[in-house]
C-alpha atoms as a PDB file:
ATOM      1  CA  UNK A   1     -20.113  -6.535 -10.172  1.00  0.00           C
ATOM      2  CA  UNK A   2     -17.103  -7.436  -8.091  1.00  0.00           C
ATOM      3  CA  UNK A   3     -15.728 -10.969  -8.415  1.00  0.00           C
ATOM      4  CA  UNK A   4     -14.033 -12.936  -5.312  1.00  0.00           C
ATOM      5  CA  UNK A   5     -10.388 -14.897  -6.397  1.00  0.00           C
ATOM      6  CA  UNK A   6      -9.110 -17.251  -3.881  1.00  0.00           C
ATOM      7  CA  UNK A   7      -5.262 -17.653  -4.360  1.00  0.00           C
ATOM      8  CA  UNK A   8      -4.361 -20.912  -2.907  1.00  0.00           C
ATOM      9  CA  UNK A   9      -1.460 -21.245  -0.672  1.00  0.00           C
ATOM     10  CA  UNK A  10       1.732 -21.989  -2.008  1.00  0.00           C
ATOM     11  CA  UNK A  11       5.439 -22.618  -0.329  1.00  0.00           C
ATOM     12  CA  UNK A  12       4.681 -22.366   2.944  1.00  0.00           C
ATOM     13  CA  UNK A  13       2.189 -19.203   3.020  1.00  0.00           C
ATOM     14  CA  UNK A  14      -1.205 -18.647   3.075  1.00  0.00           C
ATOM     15  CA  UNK A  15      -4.586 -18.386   0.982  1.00  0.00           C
ATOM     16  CA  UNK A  16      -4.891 -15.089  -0.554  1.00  0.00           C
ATOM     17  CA  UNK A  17      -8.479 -13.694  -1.274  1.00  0.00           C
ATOM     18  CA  UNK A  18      -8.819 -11.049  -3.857  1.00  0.00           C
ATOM     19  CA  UNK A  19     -11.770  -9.141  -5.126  1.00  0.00           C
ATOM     20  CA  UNK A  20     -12.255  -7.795  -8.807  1.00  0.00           C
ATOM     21  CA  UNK A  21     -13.793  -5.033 -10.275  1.00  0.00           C
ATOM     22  CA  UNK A  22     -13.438  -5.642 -14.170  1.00  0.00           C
ATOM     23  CA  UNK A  23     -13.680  -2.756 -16.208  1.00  0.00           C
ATOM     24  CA  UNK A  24     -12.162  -3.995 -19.749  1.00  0.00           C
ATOM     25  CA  UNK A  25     -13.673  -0.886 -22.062  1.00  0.00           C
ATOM     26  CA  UNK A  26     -12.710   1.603 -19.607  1.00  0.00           C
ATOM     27  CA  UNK A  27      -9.444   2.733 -21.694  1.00  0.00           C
ATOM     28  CA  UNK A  28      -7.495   3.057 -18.201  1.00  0.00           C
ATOM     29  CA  UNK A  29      -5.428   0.792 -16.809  1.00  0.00           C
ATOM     30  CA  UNK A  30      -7.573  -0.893 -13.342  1.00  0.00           C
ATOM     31  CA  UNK A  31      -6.152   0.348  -9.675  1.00  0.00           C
ATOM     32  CA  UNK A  32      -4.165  -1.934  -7.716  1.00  0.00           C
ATOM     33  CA  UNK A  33      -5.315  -1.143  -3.845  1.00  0.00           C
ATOM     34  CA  UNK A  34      -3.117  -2.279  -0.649  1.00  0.00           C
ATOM     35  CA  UNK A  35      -4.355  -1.846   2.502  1.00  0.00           C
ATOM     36  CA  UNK A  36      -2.597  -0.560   5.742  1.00  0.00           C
ATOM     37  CA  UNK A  37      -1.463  -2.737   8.597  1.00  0.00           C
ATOM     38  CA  UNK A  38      -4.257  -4.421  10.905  1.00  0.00           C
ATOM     39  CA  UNK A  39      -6.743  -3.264   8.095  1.00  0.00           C
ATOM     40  CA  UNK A  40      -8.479  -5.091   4.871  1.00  0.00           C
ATOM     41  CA  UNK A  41      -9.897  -4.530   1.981  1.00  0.00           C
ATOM     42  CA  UNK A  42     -14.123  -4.108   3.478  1.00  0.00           C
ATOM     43  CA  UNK A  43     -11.757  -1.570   5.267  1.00  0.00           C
ATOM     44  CA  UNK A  44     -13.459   2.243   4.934  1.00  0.00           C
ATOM     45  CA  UNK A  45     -11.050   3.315   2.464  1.00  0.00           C
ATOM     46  CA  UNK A  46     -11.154   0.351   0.128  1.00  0.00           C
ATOM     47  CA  UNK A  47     -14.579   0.177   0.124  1.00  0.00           C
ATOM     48  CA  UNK A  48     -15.203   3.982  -1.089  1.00  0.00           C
ATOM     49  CA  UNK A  49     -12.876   3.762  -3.683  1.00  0.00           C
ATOM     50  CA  UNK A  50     -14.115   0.341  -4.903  1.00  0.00           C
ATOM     51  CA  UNK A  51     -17.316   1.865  -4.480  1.00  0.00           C
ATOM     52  CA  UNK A  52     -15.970   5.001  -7.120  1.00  0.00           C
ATOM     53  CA  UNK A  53     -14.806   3.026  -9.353  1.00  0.00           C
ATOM     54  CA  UNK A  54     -17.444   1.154  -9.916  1.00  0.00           C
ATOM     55  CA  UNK A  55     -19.364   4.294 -10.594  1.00  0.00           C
ATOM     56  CA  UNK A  56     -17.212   5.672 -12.637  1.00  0.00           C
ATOM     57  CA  UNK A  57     -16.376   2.542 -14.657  1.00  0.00           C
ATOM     58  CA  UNK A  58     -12.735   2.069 -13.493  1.00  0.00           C
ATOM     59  CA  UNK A  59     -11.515  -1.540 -12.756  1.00  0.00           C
ATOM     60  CA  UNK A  60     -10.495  -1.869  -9.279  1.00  0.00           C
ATOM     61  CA  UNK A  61      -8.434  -4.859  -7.606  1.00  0.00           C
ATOM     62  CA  UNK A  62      -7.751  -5.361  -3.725  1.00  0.00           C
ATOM     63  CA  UNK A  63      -6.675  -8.358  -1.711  1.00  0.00           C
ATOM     64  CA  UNK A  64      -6.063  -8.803   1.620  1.00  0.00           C
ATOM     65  CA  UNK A  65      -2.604  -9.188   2.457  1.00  0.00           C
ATOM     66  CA  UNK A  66      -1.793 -12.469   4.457  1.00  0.00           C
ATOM     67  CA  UNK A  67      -2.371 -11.822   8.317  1.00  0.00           C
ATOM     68  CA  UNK A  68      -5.182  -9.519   7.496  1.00  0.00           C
ATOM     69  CA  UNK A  69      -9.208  -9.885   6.859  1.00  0.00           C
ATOM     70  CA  UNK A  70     -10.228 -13.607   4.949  1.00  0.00           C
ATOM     71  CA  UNK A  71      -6.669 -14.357   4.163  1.00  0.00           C
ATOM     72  CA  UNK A  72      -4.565 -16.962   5.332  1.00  0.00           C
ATOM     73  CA  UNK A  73      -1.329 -17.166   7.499  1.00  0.00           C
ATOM     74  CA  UNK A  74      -0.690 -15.290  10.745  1.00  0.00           C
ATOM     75  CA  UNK A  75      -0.175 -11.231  11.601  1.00  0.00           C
ATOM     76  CA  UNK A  76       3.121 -12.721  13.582  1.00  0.00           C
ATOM     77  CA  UNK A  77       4.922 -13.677  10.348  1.00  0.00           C
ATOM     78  CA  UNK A  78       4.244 -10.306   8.745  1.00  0.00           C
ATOM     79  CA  UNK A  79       6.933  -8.642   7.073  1.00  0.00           C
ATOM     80  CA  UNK A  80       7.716  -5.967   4.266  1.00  0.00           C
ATOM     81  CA  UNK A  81       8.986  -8.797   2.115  1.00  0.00           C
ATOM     82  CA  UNK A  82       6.243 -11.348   3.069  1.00  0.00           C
ATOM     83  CA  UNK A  83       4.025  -8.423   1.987  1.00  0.00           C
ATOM     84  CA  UNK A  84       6.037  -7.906  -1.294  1.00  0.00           C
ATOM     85  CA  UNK A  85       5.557 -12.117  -2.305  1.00  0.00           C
ATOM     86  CA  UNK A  86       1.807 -11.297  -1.986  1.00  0.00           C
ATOM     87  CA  UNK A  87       1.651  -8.628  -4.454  1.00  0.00           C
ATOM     88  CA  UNK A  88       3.772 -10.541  -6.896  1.00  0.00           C
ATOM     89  CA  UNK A  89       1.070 -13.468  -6.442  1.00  0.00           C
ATOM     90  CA  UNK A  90      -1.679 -11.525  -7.389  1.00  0.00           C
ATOM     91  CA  UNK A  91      -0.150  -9.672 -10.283  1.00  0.00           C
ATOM     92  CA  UNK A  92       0.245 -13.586 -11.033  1.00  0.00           C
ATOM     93  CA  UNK A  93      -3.226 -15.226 -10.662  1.00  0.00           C
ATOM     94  CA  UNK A  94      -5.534 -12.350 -11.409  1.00  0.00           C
ATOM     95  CA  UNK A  95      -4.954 -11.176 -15.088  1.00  0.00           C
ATOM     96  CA  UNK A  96      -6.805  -8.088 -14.434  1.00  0.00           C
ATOM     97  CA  UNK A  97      -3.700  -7.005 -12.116  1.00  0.00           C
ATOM     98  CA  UNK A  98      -0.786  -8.570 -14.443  1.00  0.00           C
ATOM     99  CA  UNK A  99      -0.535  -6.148 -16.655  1.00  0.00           C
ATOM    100  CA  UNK A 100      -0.545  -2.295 -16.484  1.00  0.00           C
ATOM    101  CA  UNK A 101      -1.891  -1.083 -13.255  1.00  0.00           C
ATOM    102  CA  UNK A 102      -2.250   1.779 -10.922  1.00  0.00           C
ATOM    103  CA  UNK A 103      -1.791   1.063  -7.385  1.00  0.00           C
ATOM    104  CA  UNK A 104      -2.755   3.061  -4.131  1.00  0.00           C
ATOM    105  CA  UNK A 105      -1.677   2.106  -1.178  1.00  0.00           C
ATOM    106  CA  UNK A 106      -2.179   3.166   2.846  1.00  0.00           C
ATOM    107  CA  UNK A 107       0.308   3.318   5.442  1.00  0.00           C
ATOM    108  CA  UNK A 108       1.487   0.199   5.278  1.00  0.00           C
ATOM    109  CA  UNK A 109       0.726  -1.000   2.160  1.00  0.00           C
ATOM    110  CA  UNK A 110       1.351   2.662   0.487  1.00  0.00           C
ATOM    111  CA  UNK A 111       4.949   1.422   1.168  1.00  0.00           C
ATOM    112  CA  UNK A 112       4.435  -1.903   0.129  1.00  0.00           C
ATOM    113  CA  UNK A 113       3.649  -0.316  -3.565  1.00  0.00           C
ATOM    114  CA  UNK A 114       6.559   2.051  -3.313  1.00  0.00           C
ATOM    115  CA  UNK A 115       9.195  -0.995  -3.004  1.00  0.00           C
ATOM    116  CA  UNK A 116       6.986  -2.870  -5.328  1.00  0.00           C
ATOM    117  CA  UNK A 117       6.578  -0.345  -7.964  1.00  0.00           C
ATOM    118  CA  UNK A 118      10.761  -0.045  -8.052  1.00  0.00           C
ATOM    119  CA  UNK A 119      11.137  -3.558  -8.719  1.00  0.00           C
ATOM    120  CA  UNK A 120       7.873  -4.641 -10.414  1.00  0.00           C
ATOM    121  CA  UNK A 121       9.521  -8.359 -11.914  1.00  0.00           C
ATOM    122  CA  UNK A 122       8.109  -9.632 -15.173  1.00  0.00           C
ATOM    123  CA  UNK A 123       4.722  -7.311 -14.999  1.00  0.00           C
ATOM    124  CA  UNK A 124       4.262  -4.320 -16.545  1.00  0.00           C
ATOM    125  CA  UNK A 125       5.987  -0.873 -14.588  1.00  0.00           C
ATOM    126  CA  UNK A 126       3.101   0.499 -12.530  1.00  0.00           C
ATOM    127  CA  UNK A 127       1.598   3.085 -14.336  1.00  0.00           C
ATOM    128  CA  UNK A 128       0.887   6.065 -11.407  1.00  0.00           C
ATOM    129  CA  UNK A 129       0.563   5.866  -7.430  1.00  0.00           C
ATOM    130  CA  UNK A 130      -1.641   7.782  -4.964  1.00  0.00           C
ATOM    131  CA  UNK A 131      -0.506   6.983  -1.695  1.00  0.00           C
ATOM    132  CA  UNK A 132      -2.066   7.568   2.238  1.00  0.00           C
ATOM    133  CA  UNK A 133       0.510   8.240   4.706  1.00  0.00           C
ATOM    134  CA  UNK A 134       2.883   6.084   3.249  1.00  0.00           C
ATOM    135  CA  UNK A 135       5.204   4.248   6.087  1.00  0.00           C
ATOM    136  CA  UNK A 136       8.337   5.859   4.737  1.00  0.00           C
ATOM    137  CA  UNK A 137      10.843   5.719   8.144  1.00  0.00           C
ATOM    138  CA  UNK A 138       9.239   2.803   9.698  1.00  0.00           C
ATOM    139  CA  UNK A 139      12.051   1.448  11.226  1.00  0.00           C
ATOM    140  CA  UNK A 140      12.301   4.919  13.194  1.00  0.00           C
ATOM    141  CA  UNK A 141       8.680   5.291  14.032  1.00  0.00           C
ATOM    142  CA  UNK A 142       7.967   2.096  15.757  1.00  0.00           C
ATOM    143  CA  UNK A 143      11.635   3.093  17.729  1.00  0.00           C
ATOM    144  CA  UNK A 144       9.720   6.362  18.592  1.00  0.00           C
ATOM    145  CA  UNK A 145       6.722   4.726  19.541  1.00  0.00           C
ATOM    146  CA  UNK A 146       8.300   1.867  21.586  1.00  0.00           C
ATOM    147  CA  UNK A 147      10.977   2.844  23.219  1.00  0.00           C
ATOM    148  CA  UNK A 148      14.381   1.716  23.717  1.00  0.00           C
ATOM    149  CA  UNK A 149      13.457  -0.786  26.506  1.00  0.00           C
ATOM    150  CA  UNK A 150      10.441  -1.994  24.437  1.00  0.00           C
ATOM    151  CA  UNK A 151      12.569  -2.723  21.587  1.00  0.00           C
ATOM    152  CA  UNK A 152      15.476  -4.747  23.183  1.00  0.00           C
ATOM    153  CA  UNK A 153      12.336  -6.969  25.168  1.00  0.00           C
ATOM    154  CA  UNK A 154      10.332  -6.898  21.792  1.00  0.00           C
ATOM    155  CA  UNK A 155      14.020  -8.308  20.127  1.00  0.00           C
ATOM    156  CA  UNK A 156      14.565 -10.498  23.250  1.00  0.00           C
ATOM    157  CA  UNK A 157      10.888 -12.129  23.759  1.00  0.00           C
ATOM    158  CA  UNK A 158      10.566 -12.245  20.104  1.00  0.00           C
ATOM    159  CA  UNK A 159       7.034 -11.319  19.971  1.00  0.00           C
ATOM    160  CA  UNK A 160       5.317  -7.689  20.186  1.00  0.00           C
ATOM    161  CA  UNK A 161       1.920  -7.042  21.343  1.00  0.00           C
ATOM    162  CA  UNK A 162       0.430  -3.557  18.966  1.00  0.00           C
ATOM    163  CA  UNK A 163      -3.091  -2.276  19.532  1.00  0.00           C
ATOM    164  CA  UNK A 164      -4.895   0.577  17.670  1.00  0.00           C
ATOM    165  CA  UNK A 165      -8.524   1.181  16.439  1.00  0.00           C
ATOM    166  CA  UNK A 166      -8.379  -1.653  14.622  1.00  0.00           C
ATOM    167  CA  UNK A 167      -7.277  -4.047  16.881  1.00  0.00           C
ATOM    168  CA  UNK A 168      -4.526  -6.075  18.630  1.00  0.00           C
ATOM    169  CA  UNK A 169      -1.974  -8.057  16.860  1.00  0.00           C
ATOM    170  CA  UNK A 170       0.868  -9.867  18.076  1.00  0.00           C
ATOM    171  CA  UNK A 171       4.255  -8.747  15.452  1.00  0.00           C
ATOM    172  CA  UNK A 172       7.139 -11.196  15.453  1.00  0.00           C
ATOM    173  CA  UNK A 173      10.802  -9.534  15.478  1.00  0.00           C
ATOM    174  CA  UNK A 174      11.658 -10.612  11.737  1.00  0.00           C
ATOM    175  CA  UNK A 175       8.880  -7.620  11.191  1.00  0.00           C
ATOM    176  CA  UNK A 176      11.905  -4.987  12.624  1.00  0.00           C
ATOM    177  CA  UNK A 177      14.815  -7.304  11.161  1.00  0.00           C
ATOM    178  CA  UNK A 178      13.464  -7.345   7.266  1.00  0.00           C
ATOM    179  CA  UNK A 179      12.682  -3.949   7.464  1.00  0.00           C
ATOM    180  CA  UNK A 180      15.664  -2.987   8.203  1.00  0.00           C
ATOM    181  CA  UNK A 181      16.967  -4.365   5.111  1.00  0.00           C
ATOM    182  CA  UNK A 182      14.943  -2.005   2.830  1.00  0.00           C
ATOM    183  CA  UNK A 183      16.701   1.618   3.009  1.00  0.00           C
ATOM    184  CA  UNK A 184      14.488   4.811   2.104  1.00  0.00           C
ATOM    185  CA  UNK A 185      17.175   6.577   0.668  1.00  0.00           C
ATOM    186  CA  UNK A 186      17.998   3.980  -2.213  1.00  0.00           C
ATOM    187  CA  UNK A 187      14.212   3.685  -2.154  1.00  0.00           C
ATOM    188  CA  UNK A 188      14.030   7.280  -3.202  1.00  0.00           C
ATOM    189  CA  UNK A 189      16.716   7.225  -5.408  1.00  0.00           C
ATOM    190  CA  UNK A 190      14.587   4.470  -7.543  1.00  0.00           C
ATOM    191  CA  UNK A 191      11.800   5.440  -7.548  1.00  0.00           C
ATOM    192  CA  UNK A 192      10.789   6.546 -11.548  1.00  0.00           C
ATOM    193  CA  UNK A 193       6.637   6.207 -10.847  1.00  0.00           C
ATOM    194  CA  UNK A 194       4.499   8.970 -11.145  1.00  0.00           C
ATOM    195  CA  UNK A 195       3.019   9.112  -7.750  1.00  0.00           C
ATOM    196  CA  UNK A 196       0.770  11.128  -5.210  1.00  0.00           C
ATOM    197  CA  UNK A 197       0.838  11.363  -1.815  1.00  0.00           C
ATOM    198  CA  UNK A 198      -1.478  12.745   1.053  1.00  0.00           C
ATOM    199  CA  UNK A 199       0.300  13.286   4.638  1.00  0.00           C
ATOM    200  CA  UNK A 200      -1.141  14.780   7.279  1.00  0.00           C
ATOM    201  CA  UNK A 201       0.900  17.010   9.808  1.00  0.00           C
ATOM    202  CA  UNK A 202      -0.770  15.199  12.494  1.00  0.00           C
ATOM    203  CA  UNK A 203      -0.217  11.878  11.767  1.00  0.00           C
ATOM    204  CA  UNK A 204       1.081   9.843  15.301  1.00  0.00           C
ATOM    205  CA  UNK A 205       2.735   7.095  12.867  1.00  0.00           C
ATOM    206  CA  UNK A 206       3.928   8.146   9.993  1.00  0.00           C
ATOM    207  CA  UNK A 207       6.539  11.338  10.457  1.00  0.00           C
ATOM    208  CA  UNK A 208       5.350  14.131   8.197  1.00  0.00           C
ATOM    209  CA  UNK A 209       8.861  15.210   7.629  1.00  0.00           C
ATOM    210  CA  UNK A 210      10.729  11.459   6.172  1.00  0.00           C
ATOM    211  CA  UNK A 211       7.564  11.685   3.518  1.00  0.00           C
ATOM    212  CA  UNK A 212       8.449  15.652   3.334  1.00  0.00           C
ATOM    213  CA  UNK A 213      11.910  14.926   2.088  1.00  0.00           C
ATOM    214  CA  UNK A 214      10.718  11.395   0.114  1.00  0.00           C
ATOM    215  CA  UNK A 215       9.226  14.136  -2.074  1.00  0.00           C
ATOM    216  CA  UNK A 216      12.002  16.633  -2.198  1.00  0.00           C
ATOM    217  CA  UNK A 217      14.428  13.843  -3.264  1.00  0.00           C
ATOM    218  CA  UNK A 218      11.813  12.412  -5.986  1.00  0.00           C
ATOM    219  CA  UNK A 219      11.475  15.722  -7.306  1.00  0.00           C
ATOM    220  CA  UNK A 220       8.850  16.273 -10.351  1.00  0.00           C
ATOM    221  CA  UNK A 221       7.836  12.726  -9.949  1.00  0.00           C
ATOM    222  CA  UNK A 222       5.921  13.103  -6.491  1.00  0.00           C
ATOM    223  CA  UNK A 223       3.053  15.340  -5.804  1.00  0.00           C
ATOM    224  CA  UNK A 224       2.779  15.818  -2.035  1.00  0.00           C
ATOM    225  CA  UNK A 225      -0.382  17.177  -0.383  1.00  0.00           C
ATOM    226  CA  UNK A 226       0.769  17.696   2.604  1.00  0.00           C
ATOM    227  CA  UNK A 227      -2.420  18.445   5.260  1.00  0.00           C
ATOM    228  CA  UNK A 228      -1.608  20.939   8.386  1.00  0.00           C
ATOM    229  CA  UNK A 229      -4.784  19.080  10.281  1.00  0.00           C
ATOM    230  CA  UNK A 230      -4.526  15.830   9.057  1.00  0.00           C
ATOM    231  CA  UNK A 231      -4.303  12.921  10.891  1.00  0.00           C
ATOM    232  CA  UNK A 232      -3.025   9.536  10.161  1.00  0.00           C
ATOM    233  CA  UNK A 233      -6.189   7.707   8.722  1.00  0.00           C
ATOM    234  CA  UNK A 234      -7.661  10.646   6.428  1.00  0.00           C
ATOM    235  CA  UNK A 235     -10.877   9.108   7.140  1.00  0.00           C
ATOM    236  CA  UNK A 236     -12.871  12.875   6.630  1.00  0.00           C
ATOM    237  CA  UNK A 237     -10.917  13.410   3.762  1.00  0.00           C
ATOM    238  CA  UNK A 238     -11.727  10.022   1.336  1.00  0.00           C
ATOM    239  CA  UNK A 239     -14.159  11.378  -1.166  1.00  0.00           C
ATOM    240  CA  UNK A 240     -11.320  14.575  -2.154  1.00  0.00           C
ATOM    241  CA  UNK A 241      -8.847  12.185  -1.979  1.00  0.00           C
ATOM    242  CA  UNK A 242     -10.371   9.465  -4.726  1.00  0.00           C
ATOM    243  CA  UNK A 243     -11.171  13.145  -6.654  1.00  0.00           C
ATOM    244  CA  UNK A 244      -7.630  14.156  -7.104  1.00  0.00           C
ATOM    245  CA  UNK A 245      -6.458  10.957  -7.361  1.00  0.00           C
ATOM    246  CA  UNK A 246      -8.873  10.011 -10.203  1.00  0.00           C
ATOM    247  CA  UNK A 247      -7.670  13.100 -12.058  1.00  0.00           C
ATOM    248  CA  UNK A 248      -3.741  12.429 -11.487  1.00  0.00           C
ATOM    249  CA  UNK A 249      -4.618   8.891 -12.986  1.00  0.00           C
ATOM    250  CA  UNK A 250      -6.122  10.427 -15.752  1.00  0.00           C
ATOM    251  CA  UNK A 251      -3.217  12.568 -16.522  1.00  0.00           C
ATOM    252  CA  UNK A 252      -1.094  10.356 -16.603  1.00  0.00           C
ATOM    253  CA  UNK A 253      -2.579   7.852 -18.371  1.00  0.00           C
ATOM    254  CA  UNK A 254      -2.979  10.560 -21.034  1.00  0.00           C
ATOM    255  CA  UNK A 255       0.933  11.234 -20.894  1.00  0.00           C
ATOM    256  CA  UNK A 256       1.585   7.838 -21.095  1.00  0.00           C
ATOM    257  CA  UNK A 257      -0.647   6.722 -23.768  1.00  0.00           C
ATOM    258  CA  UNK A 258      -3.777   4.714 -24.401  1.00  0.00           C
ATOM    259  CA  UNK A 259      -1.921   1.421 -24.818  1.00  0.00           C
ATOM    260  CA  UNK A 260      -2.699  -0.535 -21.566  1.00  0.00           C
ATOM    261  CA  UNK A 261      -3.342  -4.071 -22.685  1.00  0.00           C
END
């Protein structure tokens, strides 16, 4: 049975609300899960793979990242590094997450575990990754998507108006400027986690081709399905994505030992 873990708000930023999935005699590590943007964790993906887990025996921790679902603070203040404080606040107040993980991570929040996973602070290195689409290129894609004139009002008005088939958010400009601090070749050249990823050829947000060469660069470390008919979302692919991801965890939980306290 899942638990709920309120994180109270600290320096400024908001609540964070967590739910756990124990699983102490599972002899894996539990699976950190992050969310895409506009989405939560009741979203559809979180809640088949909590749902797997659960069946399966596997601890399983998601939160919703601030802006999003029952946390606190605003969508407007979002930012890659905003983003980044709430992961390390979790790993912090939920002791299933502080030690060795997994994470998987959509869109979004597949490259919130990326830049977390590089620089994982006093916690234990994440163990493996499976990723959805991750945002690799972002800076790029929202150019693509907004235009040159919608980025110099969007930098001038200082607010951005995004809807999809989640919803409509308002984005504040610091979302372009921080992200513009985080480079995906250095990223790349980091990166020592395990990690899989599924990209679809068809995705409208996330170019195929930046997550293409993400896995060239990484080398042996990455495992890229890449999908000729896949979309962004994945959504008729979730139950063969939990199945090879389950298995990747389990290799390389095997390669990297039993020892997950």
């Amino acid at each position: 049975m899942t638990r709920v873990v309120h994180i109270r708000a600290e320096d400024g930023e908001g609540e964070l609300v967590a739910r756990v999935l124990p699983a102490p005699d599972s002899g894996r590590p539990p699976t950190l899960y992050l969310h895409g943007f506009g989405s939560s964790q009741d979203g559809d993906k979180a809640e088949l793979f909590r749902d797997r887990a659960a069946s399966a025996g596997q601890g399983f921790v998601s939160f919703d990242l601030q802006g999003h679902g029952l946390s606190g603070g605003g969508m407007r203040g979002l930012t890659l590094t905003r983003c980044l404080r709430d992961v390390e606040r979790v790993r912090r107040h939920v002791p299933e997450a502080g030690g060795a993980v997994s994470m998987m991570g959509s869109s979004m929040g597949a490259l919130v575990a990326l830049w977390h996973a590089v620089d994982p602070g006093p916690w234990r290195p994440v163990r493996a990754m499976a990723l959805i689409a991750p945002a690799l290129g972002l800076d790029l894609s929202l150019q693509r998507m907004v235009g040159e004139e919608g980025m110099d009002r969007w930098r001038r008005e200082g607010v951005l108006e995004v809807t999809n088939e989640l919803g409509s958010f308002e984005l504040g400009w610091e979302f372009v400027s921080d992200l513009r601090r985080y480079d995906s070749a250095e990223l790349a050249a980091r990166h020592t986690t395990p990690s899989l990823v599924f990209q679809g050829k068809l995705d409208d947000r996330v170019g195929w081709r930046d997550v293409a060469e993400f896995g060239r660069v990484t080398g042996e470390l990455t495992r890229l399905e890449l999908l000729e008919d896949g979309d962004h979302r994945l959504i008729d692919r979730l139950e063969w994505i939990w199945s090879e991801t389950d298995s990747f965890f389990a290799g390389c939980n095997l390669r990297l030992g039993q020892d997950v306290e």
